[in-house]
C-alpha atoms as a PDB file:
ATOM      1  CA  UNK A   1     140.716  84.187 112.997  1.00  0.00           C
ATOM      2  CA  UNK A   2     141.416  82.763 117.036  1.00  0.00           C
ATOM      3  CA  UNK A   3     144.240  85.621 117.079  1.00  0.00           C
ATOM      4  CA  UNK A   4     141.557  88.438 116.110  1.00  0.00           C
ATOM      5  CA  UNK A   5     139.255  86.778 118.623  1.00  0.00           C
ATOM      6  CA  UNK A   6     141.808  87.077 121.391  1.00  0.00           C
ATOM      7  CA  UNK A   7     142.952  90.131 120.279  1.00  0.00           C
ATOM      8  CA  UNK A   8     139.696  91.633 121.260  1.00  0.00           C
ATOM      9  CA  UNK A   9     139.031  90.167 124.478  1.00  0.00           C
ATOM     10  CA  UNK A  10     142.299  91.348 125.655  1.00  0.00           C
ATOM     11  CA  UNK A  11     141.996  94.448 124.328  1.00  0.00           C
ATOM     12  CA  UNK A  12     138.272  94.669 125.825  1.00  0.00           C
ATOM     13  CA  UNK A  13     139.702  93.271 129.422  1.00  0.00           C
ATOM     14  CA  UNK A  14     142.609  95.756 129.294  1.00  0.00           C
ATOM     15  CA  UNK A  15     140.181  98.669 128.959  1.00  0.00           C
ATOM     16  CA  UNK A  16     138.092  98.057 132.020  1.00  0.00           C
ATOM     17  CA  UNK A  17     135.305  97.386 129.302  1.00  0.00           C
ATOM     18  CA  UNK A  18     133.468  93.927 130.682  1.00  0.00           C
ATOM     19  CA  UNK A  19     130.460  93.134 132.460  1.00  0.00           C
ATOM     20  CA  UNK A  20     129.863  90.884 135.885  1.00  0.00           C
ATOM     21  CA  UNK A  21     126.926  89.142 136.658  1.00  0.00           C
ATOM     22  CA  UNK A  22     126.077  88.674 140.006  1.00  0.00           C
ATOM     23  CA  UNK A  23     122.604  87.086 141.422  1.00  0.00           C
ATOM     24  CA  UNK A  24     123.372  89.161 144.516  1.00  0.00           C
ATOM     25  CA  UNK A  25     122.862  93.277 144.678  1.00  0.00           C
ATOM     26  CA  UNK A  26     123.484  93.164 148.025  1.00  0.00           C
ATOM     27  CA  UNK A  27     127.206  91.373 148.518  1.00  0.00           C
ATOM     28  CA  UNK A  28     126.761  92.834 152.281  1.00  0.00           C
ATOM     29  CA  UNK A  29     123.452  90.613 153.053  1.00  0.00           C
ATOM     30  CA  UNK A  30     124.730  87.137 153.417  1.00  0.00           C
ATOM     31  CA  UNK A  31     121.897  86.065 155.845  1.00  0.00           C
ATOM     32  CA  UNK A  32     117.779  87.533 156.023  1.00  0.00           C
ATOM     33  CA  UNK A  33     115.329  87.841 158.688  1.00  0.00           C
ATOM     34  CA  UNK A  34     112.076  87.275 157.108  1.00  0.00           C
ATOM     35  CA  UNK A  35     109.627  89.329 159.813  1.00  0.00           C
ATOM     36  CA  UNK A  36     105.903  87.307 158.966  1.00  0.00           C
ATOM     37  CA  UNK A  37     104.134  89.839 156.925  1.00  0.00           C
ATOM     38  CA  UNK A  38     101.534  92.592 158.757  1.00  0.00           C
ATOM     39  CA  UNK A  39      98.117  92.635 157.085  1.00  0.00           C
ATOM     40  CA  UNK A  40      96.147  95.556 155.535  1.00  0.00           C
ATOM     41  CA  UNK A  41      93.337  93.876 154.011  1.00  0.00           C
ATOM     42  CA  UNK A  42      90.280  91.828 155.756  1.00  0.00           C
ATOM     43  CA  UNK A  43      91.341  88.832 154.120  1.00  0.00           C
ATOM     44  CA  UNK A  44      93.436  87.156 156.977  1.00  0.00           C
ATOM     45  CA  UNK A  45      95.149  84.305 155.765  1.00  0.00           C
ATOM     46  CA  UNK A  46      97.408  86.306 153.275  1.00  0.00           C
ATOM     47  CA  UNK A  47      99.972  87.199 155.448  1.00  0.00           C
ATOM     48  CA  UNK A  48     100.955  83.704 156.384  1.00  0.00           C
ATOM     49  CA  UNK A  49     100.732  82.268 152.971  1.00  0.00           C
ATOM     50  CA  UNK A  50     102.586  85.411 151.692  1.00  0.00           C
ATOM     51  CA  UNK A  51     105.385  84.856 155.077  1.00  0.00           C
ATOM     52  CA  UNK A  52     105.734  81.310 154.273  1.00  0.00           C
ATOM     53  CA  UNK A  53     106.269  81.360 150.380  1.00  0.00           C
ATOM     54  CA  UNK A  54     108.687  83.971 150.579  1.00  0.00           C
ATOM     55  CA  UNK A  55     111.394  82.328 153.458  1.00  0.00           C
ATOM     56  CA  UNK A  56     110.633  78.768 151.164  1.00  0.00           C
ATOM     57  CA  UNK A  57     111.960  80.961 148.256  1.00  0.00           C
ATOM     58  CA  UNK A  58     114.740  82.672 149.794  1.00  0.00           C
ATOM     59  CA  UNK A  59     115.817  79.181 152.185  1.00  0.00           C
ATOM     60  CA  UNK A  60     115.794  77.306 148.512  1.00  0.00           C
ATOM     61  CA  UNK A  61     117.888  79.978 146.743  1.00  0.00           C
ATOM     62  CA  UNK A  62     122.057  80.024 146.829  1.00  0.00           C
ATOM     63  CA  UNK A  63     122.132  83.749 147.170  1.00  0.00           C
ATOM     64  CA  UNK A  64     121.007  84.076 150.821  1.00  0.00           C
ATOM     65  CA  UNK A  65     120.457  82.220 153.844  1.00  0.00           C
ATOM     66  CA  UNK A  66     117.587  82.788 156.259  1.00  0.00           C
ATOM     67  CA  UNK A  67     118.086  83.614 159.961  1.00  0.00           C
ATOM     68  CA  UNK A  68     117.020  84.962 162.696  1.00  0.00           C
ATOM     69  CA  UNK A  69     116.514  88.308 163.566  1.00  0.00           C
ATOM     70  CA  UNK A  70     119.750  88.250 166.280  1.00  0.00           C
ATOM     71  CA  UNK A  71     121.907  86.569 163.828  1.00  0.00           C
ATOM     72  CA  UNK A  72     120.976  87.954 160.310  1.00  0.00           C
ATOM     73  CA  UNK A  73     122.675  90.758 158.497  1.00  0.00           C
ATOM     74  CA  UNK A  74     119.399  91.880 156.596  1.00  0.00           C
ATOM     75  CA  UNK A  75     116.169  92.618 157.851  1.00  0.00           C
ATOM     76  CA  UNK A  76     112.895  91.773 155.155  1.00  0.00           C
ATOM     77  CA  UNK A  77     109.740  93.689 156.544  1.00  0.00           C
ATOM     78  CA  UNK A  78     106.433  92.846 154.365  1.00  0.00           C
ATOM     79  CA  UNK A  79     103.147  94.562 154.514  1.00  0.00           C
ATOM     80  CA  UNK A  80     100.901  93.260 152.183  1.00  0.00           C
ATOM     81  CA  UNK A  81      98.549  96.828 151.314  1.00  0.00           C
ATOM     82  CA  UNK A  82      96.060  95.758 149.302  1.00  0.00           C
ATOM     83  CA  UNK A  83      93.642  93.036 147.984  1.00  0.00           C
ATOM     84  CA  UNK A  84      91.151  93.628 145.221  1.00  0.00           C
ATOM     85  CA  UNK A  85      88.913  91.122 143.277  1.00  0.00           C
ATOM     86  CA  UNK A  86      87.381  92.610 140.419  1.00  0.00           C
ATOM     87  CA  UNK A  87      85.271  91.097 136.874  1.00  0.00           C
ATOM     88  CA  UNK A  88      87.778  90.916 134.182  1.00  0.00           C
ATOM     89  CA  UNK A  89      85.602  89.888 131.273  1.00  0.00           C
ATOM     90  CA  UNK A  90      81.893  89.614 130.517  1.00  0.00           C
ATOM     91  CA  UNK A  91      79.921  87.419 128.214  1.00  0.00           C
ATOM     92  CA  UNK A  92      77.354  89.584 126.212  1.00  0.00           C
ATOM     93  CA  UNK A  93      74.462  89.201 128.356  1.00  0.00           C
ATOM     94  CA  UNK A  94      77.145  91.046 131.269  1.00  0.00           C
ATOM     95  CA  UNK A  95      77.325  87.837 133.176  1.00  0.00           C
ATOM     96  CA  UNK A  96      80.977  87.769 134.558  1.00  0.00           C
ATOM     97  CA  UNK A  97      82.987  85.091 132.896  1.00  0.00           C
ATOM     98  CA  UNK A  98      86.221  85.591 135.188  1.00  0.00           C
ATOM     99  CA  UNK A  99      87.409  87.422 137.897  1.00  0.00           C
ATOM    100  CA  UNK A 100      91.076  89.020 138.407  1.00  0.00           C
ATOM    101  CA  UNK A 101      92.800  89.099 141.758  1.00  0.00           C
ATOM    102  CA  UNK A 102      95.765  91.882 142.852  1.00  0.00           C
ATOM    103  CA  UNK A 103      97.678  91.465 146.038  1.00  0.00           C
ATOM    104  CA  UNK A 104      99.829  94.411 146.666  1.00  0.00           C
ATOM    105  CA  UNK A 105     102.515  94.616 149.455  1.00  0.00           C
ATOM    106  CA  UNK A 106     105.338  97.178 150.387  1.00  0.00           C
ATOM    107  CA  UNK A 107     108.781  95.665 150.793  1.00  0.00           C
ATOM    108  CA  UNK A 108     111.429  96.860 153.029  1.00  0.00           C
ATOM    109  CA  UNK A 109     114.984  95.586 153.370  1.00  0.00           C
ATOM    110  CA  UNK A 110     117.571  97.015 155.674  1.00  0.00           C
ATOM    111  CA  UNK A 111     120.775  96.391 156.659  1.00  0.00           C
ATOM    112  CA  UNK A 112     120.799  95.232 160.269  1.00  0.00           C
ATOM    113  CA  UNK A 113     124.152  96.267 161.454  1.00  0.00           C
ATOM    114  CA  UNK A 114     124.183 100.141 160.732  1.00  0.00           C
ATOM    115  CA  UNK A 115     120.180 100.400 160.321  1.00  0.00           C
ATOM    116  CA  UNK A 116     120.534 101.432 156.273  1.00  0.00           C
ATOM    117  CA  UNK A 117     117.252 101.208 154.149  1.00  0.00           C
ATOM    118  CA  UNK A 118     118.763  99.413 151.341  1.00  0.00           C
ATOM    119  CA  UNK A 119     115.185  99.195 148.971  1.00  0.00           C
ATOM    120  CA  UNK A 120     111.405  99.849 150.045  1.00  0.00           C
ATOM    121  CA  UNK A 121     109.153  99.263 147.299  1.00  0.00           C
ATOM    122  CA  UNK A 122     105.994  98.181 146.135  1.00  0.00           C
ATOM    123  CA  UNK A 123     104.581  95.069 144.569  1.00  0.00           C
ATOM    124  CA  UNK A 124     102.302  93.067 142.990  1.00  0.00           C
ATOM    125  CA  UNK A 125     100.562  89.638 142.167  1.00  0.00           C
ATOM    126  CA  UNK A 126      98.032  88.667 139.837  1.00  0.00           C
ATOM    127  CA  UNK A 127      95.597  85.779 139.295  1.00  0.00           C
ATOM    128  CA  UNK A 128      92.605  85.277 137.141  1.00  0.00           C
ATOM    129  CA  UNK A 129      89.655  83.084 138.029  1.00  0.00           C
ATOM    130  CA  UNK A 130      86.915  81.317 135.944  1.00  0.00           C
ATOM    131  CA  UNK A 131      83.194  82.676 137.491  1.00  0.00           C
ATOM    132  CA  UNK A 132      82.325  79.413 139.986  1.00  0.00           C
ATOM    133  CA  UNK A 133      86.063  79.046 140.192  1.00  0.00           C
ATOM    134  CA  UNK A 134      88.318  78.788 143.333  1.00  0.00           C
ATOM    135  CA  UNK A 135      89.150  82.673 144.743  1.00  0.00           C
ATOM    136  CA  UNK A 136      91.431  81.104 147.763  1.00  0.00           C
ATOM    137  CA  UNK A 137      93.587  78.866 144.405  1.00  0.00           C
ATOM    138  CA  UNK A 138      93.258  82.367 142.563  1.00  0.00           C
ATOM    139  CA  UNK A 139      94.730  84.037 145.462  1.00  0.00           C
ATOM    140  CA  UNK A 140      97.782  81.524 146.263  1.00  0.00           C
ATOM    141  CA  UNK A 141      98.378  82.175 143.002  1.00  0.00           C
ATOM    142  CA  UNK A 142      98.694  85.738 143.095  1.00  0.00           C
ATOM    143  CA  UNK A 143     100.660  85.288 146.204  1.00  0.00           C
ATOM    144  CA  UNK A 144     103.350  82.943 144.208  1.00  0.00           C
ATOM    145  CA  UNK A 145     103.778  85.968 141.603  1.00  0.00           C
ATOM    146  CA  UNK A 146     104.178  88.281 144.057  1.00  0.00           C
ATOM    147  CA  UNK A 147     106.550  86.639 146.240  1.00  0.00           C
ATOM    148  CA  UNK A 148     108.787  86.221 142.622  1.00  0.00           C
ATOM    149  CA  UNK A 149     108.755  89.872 142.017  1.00  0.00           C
ATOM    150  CA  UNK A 150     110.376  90.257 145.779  1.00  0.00           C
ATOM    151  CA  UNK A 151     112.558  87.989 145.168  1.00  0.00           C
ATOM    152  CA  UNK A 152     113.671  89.239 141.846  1.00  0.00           C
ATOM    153  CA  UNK A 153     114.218  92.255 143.220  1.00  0.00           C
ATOM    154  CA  UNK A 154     116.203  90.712 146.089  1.00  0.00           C
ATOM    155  CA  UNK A 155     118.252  88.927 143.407  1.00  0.00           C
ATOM    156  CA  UNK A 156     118.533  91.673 140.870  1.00  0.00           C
ATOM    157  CA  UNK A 157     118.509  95.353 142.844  1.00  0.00           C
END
């Protein structure tokens, strides 16, 4: 039964038929600029919340190291486009029992050395809030999903 087992693999490696896995799409981006995110929305503080949670998330990941702009190979621009608060759920008198929050941003990252758009794309966060409850803990929130889906895509293309 180990011979048939073998017998496969080899035959599977021998006809180009295997798979890598690789936590990096971008094997030319060793190092990223992080440019602080530009603002679209009135609420203010986003940008730096949304800046600073994304470098912590790249700086703590093995895939890339953060720089700056003169030294970096990829440049991350960040615009965060939209933020909406809006009643999820009512009781039945219409009271709102929660609220939901969306942050959306557009993502660019290029390749520094020969100026090539390597992904621009948009994302989002979500939170939900109790009525009474804490927007600004909602919104952090919301922030810390949408700084994962950049970074997924900046780990998985």
């Amino acid at each position: 039964m180990k011979h048939l087992y073998k017998i496969i693999i080899l035959t599977v490696l021998l006809n180009g038929c295997y798979y890598t896995f690789s936590d990096k799409p971008f094997p030319q981006i060793k190092t990223i600029y992080v440019t602080p995110f530009q603002n679209n929305t009135s609420e203010y503080e986003l940008a730096a919340i949304a800046t600073e949670k994304l470098t912590e998330k790249i700086e703590n990941s093995s895939s890339y190291s953060i720089s700056t702009s003169d030294e970096c190979n990829g440049i991350l621009t960040s615009t965060i486009t939209n933020y909406e608060r809006k009643v999820n759920t009512f009781d039945e008198y219409e009271n709102p029992i929660d609220f939901i929050i969306r942050i959306g941003a557009k993502v660019t990252l290029n390749e520094k050395n020969i100026d090539k758009k390597l992904f621009e794309e948009n994302f989002e966060g979500l939170s939900i809030f109790i009525s009474g409850g804490d927007e600004m803990l909602a919104a952090e929130k919301a922030i810390d999903i949408l700084v994962d889906n950049i970074y997924d895509k900046l780990k998985g293309g």
